[in-house]
N, C-alpha and C. Protein backbone atom coordinates (compact mmCIF):
# COMPACT_ATOMS: atom_id res chain seq x y z
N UNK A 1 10.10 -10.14 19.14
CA UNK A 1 9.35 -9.57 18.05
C UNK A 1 10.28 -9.13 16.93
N UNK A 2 11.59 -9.44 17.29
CA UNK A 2 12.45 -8.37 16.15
C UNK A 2 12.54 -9.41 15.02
N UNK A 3 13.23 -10.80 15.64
CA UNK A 3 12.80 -11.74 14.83
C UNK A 3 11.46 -11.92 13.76
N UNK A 4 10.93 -12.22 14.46
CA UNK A 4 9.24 -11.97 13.54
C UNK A 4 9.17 -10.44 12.58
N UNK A 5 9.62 -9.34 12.83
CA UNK A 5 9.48 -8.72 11.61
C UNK A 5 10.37 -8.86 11.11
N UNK A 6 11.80 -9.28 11.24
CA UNK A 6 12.72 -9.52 10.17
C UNK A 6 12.81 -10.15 9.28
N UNK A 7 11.69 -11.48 9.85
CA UNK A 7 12.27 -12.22 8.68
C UNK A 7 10.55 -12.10 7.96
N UNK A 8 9.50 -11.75 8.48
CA UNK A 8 8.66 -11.04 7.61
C UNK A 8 8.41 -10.35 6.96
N UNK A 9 9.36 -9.01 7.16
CA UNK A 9 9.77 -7.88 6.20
C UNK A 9 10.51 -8.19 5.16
N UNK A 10 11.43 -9.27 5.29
CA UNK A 10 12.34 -9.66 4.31
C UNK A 10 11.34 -10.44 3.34
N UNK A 11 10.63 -10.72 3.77
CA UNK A 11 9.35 -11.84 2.96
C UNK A 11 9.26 -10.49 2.12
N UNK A 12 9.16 -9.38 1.95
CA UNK A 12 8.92 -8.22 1.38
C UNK A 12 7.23 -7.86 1.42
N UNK A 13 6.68 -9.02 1.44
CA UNK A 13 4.85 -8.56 1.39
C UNK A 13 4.56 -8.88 3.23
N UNK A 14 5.35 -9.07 4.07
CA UNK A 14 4.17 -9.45 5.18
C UNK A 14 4.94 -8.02 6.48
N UNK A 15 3.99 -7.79 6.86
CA UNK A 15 4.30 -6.21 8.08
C UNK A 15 4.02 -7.27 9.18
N UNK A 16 4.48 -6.88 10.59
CA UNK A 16 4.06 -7.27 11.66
C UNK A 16 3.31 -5.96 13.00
N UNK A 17 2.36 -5.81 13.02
CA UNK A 17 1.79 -4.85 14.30
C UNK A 17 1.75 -5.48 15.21
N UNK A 18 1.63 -4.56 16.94
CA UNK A 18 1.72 -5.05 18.24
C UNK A 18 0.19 -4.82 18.03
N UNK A 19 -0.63 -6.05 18.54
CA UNK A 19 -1.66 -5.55 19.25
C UNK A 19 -2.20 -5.82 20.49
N UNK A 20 -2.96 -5.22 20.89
CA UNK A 20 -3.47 -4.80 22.76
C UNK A 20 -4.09 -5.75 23.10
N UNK A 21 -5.51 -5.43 23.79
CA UNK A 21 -6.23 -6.14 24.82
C UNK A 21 -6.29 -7.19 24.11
N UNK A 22 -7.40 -7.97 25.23
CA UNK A 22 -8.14 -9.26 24.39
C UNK A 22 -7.69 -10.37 24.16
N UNK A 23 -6.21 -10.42 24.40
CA UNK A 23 -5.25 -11.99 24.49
C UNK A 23 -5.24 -12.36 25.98
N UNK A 24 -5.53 -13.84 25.73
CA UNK A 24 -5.59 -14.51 27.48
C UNK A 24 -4.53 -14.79 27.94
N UNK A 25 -4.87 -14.53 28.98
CA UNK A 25 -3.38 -13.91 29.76
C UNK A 25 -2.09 -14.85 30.02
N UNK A 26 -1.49 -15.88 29.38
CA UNK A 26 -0.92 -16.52 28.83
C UNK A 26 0.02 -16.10 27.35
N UNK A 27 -0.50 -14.96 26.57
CA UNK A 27 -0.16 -14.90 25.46
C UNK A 27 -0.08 -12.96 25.62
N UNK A 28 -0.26 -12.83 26.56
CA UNK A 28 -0.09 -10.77 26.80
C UNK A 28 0.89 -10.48 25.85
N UNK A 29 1.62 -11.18 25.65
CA UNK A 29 2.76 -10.58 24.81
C UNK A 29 2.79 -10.96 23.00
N UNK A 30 1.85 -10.56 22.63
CA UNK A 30 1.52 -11.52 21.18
C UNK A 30 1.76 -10.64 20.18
N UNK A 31 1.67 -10.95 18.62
CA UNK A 31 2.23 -10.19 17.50
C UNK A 31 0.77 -10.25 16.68
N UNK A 32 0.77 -9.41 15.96
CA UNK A 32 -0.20 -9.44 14.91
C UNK A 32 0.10 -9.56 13.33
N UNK A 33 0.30 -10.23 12.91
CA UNK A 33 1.07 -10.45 12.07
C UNK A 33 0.09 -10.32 10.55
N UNK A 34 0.54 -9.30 9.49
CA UNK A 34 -0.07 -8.68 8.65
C UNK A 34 0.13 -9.49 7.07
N UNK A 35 -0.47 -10.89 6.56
CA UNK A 35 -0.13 -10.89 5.09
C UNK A 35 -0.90 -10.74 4.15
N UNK A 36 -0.45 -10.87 3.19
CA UNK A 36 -1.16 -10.70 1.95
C UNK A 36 -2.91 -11.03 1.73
N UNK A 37 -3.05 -12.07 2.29
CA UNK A 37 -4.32 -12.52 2.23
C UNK A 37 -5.28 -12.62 3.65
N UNK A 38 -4.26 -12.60 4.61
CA UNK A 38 -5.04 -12.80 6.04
C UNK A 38 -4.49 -11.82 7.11
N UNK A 39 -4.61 -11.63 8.45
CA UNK A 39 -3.86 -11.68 9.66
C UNK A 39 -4.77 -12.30 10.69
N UNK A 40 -3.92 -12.14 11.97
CA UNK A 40 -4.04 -12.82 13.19
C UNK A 40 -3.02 -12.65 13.91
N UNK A 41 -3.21 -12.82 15.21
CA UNK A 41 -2.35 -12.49 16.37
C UNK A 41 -1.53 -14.20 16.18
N UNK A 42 -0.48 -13.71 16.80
CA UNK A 42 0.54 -15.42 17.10
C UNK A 42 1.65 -14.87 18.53
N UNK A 43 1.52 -15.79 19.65
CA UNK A 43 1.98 -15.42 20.56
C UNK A 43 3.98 -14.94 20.22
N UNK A 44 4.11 -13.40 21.23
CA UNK A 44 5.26 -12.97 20.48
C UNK A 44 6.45 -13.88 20.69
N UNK A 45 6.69 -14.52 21.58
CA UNK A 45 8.22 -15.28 21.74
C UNK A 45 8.20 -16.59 20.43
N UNK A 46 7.59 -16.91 19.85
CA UNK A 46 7.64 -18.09 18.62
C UNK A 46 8.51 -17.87 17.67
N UNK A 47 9.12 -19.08 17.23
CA UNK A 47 9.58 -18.74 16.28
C UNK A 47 9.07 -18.44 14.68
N UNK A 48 9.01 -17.51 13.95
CA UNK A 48 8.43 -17.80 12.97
C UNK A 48 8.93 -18.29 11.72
N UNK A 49 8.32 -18.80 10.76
CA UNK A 49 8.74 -19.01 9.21
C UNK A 49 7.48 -19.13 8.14
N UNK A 50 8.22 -19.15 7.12
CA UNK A 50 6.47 -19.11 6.05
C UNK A 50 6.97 -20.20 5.02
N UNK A 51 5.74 -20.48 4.06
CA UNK A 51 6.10 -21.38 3.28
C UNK A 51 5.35 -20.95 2.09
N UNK A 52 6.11 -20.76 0.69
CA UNK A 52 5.05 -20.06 -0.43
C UNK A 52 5.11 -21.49 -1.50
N UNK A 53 4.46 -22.27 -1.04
CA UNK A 53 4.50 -23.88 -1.79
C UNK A 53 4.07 -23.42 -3.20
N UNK A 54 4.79 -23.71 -4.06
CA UNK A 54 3.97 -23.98 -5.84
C UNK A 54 2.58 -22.81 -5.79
N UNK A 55 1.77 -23.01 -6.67
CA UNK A 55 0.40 -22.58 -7.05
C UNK A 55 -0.54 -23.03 -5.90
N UNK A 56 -0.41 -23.64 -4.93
CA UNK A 56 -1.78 -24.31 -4.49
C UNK A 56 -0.99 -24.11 -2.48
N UNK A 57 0.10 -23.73 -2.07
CA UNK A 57 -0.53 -23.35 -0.85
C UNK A 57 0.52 -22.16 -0.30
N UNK A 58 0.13 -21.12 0.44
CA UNK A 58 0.53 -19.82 1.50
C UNK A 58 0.17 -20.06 2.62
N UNK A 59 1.72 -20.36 3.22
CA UNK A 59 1.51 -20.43 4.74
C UNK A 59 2.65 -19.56 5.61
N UNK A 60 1.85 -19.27 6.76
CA UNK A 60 2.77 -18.51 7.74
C UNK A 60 2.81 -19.36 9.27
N UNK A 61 3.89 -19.74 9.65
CA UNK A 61 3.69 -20.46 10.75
C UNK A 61 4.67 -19.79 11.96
N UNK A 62 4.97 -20.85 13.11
CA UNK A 62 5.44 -20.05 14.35
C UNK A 62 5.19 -21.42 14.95
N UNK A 63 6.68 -21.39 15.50
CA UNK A 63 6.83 -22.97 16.40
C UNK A 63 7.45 -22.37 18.21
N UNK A 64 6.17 -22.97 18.92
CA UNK A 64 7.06 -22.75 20.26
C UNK A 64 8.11 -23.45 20.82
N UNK A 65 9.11 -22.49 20.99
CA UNK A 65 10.12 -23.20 21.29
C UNK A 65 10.27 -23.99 23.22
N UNK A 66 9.83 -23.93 23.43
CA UNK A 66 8.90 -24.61 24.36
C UNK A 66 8.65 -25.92 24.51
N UNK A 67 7.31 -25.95 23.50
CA UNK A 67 6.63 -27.33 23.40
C UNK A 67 7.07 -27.63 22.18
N UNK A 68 7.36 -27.38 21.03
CA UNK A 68 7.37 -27.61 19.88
C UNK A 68 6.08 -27.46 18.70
N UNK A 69 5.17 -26.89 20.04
CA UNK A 69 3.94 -26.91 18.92
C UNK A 69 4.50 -26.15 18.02
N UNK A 70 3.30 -26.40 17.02
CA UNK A 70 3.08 -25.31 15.82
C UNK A 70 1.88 -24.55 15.60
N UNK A 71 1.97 -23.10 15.23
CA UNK A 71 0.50 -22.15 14.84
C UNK A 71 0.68 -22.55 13.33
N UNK A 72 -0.11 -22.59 13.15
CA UNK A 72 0.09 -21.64 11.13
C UNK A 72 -1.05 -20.85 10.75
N UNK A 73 -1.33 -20.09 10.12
CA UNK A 73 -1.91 -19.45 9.27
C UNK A 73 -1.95 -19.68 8.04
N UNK A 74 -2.96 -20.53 7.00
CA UNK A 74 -2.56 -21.12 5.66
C UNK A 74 -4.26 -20.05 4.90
N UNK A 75 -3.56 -20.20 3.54
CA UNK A 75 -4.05 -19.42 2.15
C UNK A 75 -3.96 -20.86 1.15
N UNK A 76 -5.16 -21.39 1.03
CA UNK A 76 -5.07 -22.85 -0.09
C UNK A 76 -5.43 -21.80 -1.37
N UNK A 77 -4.44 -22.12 -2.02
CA UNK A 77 -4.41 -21.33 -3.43
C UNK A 77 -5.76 -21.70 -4.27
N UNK A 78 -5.86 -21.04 -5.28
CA UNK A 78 -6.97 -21.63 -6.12
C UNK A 78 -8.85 -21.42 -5.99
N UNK A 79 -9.48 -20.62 -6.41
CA UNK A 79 -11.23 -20.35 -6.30
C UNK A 79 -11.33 -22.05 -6.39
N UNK A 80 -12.43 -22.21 -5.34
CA UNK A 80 -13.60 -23.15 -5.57
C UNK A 80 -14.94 -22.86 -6.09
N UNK A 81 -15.47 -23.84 -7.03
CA UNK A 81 -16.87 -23.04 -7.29
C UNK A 81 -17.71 -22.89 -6.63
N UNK A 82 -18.50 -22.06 -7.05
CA UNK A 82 -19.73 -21.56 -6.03
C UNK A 82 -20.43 -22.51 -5.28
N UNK A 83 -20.21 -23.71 -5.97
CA UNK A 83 -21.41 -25.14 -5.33
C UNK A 83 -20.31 -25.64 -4.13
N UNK A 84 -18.94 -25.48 -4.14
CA UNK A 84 -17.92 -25.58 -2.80
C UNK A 84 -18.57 -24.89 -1.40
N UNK A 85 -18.88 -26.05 -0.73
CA UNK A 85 -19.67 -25.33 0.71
C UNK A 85 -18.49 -26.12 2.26
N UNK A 86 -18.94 -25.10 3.16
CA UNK A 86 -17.85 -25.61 3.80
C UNK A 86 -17.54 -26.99 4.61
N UNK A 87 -19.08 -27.86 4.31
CA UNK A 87 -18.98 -29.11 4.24
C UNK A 87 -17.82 -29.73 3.02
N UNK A 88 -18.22 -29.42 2.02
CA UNK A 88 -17.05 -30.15 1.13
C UNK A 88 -15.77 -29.59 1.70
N UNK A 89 -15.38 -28.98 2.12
CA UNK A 89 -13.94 -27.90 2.62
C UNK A 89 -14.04 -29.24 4.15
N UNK A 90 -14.34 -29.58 4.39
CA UNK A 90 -14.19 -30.00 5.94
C UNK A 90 -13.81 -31.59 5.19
N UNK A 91 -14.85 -32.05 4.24
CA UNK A 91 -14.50 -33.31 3.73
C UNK A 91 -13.45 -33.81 2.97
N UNK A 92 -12.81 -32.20 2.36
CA UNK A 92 -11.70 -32.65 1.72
C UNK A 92 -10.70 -32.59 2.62
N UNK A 93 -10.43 -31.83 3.60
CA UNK A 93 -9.70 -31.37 4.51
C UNK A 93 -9.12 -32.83 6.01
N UNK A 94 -10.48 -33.77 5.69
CA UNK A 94 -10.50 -34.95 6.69
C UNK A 94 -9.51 -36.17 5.51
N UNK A 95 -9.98 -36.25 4.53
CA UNK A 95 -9.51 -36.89 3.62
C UNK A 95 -8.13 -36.90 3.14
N UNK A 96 -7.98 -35.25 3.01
CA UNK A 96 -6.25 -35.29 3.27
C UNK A 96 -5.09 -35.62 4.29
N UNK A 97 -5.87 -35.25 5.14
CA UNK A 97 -5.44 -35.54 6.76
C UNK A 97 -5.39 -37.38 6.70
N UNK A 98 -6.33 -38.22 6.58
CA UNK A 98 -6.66 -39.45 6.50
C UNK A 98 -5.05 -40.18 5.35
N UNK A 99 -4.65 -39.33 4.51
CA UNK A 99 -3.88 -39.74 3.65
C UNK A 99 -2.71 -39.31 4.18
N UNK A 100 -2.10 -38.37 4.39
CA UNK A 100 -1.00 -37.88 5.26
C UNK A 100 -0.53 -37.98 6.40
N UNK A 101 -1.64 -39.38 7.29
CA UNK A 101 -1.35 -39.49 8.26
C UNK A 101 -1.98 -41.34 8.02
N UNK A 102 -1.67 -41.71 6.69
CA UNK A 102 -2.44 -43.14 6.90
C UNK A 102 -1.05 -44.13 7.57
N UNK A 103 -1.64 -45.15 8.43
CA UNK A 103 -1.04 -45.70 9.17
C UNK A 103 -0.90 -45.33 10.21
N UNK A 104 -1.00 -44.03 10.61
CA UNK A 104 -0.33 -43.12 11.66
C UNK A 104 -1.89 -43.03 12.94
N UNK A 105 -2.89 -44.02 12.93
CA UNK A 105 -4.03 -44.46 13.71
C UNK A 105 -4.80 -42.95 13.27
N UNK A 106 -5.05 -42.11 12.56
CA UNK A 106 -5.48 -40.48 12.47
C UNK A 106 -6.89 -40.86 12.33
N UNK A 107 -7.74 -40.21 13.55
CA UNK A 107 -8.89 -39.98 13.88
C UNK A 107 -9.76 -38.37 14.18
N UNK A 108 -10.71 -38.32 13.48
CA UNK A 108 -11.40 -37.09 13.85
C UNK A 108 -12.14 -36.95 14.98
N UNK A 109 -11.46 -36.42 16.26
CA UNK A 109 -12.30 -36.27 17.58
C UNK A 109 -13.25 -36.14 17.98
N UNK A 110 -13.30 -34.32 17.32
CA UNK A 110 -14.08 -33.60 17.14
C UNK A 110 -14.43 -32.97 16.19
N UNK A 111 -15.64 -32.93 15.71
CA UNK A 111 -16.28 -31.36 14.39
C UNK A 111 -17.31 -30.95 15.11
N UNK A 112 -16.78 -29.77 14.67
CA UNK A 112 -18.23 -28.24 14.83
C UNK A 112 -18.04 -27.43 14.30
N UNK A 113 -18.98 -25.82 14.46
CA UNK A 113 -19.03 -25.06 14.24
C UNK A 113 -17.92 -24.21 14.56
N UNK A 114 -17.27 -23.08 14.34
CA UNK A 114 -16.36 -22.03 14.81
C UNK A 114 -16.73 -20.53 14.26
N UNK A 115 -17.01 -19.02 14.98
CA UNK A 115 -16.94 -18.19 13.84
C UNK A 115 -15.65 -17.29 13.55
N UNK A 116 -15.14 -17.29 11.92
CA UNK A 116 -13.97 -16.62 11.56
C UNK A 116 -14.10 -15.25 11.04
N UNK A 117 -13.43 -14.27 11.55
CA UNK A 117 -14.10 -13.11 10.81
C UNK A 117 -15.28 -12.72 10.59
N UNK A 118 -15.95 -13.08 11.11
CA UNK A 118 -17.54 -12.57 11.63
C UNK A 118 -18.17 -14.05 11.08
N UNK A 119 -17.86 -14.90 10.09
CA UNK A 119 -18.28 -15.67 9.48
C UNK A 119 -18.42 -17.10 10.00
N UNK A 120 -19.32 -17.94 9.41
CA UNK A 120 -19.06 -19.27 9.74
C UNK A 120 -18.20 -20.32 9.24
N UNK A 121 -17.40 -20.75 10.23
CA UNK A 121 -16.19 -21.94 9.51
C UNK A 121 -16.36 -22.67 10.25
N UNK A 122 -15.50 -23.56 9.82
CA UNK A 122 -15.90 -25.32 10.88
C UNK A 122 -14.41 -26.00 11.30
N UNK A 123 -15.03 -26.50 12.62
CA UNK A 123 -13.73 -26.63 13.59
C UNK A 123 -13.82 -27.91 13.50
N UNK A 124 -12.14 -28.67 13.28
CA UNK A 124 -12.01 -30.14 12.93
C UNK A 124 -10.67 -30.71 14.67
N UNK A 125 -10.55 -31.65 15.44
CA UNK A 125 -9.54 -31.87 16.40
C UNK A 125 -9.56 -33.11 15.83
N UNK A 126 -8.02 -33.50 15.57
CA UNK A 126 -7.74 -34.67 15.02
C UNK A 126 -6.34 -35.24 15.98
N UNK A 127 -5.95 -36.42 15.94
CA UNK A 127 -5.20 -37.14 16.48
C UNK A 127 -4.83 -38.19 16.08
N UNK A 128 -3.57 -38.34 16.22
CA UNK A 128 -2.52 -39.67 15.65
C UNK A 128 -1.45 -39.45 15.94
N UNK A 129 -0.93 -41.04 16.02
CA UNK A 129 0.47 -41.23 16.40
C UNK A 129 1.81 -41.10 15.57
N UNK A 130 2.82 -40.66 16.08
CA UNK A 130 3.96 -40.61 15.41
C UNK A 130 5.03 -40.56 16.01
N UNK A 131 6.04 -41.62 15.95
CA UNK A 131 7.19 -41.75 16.47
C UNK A 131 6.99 -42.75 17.86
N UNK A 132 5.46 -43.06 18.17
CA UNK A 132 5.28 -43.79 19.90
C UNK A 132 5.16 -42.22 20.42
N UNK A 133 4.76 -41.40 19.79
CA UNK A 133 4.01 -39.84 20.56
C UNK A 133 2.49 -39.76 19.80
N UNK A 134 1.46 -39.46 20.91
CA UNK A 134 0.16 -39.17 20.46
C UNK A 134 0.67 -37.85 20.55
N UNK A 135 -0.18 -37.37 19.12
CA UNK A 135 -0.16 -35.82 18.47
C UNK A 135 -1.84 -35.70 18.58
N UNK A 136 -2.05 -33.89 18.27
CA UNK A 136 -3.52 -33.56 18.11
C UNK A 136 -3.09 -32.31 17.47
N UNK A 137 -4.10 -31.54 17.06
CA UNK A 137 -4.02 -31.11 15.66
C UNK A 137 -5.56 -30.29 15.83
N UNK A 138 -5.23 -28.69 16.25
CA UNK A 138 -6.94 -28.37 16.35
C UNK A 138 -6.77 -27.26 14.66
N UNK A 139 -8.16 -27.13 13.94
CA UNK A 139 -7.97 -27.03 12.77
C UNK A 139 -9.49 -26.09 12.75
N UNK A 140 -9.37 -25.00 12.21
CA UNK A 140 -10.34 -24.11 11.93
C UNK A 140 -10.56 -23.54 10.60
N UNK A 141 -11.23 -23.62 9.65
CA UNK A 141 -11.45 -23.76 8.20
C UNK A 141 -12.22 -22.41 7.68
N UNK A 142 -12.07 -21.22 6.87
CA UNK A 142 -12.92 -20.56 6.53
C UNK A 142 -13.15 -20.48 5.08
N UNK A 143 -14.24 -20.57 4.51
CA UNK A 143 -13.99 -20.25 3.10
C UNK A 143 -15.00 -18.95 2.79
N UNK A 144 -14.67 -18.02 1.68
CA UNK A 144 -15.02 -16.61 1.76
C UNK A 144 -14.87 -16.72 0.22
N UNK A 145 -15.43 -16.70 -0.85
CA UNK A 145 -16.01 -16.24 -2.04
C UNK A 145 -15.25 -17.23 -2.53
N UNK A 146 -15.34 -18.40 -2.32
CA UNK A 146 -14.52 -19.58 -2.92
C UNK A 146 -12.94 -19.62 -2.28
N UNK A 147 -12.54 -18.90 -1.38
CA UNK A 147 -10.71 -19.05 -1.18
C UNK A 147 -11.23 -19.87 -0.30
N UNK A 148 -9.87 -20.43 0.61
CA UNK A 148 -9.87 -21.25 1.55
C UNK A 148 -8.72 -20.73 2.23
N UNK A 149 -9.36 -20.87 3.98
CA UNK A 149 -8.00 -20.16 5.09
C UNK A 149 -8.16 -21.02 6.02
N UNK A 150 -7.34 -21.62 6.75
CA UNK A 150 -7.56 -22.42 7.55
C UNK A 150 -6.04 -21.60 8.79
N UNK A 151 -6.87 -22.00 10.48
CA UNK A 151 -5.84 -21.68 11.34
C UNK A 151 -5.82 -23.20 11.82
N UNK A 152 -4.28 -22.91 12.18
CA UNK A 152 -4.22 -24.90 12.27
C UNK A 152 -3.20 -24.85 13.32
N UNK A 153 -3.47 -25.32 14.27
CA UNK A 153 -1.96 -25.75 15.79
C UNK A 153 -2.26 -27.15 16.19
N UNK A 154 -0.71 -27.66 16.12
CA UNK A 154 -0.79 -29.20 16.27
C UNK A 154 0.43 -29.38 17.09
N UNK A 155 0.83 -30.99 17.63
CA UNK A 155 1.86 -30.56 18.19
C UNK A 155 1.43 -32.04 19.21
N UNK A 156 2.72 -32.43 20.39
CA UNK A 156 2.11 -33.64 20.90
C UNK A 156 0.87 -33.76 21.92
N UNK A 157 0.10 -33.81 21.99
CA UNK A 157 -1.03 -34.13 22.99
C UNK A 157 -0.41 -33.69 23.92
N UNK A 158 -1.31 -32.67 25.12
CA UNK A 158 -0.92 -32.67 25.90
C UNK A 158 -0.27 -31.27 25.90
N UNK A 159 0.25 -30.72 24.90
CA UNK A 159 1.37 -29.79 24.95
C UNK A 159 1.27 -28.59 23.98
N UNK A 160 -0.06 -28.78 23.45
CA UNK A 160 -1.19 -27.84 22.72
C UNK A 160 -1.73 -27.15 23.56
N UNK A 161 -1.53 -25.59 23.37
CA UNK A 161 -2.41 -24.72 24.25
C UNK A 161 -3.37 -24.09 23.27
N UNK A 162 -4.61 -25.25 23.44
CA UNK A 162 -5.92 -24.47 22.64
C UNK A 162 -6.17 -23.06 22.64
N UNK A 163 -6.08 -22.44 23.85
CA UNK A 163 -6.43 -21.24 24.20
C UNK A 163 -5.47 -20.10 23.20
N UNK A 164 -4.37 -20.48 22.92
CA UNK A 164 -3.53 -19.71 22.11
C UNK A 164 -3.82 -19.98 20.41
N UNK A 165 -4.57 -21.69 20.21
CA UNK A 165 -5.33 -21.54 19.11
C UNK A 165 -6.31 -20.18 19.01
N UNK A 166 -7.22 -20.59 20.09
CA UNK A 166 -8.66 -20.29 19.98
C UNK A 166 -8.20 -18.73 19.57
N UNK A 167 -7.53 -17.95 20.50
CA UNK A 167 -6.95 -16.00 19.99
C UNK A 167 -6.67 -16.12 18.56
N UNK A 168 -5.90 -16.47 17.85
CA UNK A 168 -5.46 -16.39 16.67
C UNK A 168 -6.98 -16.88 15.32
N UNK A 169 -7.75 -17.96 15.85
CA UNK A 169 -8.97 -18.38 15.18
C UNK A 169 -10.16 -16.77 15.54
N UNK A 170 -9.94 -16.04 16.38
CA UNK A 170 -10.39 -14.88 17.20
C UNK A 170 -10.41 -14.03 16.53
N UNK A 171 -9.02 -13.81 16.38
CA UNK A 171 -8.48 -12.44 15.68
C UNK A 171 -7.80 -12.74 14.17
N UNK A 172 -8.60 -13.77 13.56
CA UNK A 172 -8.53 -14.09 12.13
C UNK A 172 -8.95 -13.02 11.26
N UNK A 173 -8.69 -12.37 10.08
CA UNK A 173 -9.50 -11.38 9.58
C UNK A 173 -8.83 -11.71 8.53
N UNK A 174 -9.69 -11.49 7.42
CA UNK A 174 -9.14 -11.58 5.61
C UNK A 174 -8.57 -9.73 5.70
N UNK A 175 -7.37 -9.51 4.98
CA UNK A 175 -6.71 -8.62 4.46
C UNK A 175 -7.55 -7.77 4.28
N UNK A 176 -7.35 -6.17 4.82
CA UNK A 176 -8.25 -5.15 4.12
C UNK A 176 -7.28 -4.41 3.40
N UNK A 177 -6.45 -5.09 2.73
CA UNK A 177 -5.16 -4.05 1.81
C UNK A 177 -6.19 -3.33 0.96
């Protein structure tokens, strides 16, 4: 954990809290990690890092050193207008994926429902190859007065622990700064 607030504190805007019950018992030892626009729990031994891309994306991620998966926590910069519903958010979201992974066989598994923060968002499992490794990619989408937050863990098939998705998609909450 010392890691994780160090180099979050040094971020100067993100705090890290311990929090308690309610993580499956796989992840007892998890962080809650406090930014600007979101938090969520991320299991504590990960490594973390963030990414403050241009105008258009805020991300906080955490790679197990383990499997190599990845968590992230992302902030897509920019209001959508009011007529943006989280169908279009799921369609643009497949479409990018479709482009960033063209060639790479990228298929949508699964879609459904998910709820984020009391709210409704929509859950995308995608898969494709890279390197002669099948990857998967579980993806949870919220949008809240036009922003967009998505919790996203990907990593090779197989070596994805949904369940450590599913806590962090759980204990998603928009910022009460």
């Amino acid at each position: 954990m010392r890691n994780v607030k160090s180099l979050l504190l040094s971020a100067s805007f993100i705090g890290v809290v311990a929090i308690g019950p309610g993580l499956p018992a796989d992840a007892a030892a998890a962080t809650r990690v406090s930014g600007t626009r979101f938090d969520m729990s991320v299991p504590d031994c990960w490594t973390p890092g963030y990414k403050d891309i241009d105008e258009k994306l805020f991300m906080i991620y955490f790679t197990d050193p383990k499997s190599g998966a990845v968590l992230e926590g992302v902030y897509q910069r920019g209001v959508q207008p009011a007529t943006f519903t989280l169908k279009d958010f799921m369609k643009a979201r497949i479409d990018a994926e479709n482009k960033r992974y063209e060639g790479k066989g990228h298929k949508v598994t699964r879609e459904g429902e998910v709820t984020i923060d009391g709210a409704k968002g929509n859950y995308l499992h995608t898969t494709w190859k890279d390197g002669g490794k099948d990857m998967e990619k579980h993806t949870a989408q919220h949008l809240k007065d036009g922003h967009r937050y998505l919790v996203v863990m990907s990593g090779e098939k197989g070596k994805v622990d949904k369940k450590l998705f599913d806590e962090a998609v759980q204990s998603f909450a928009l910022a009460r700064h």
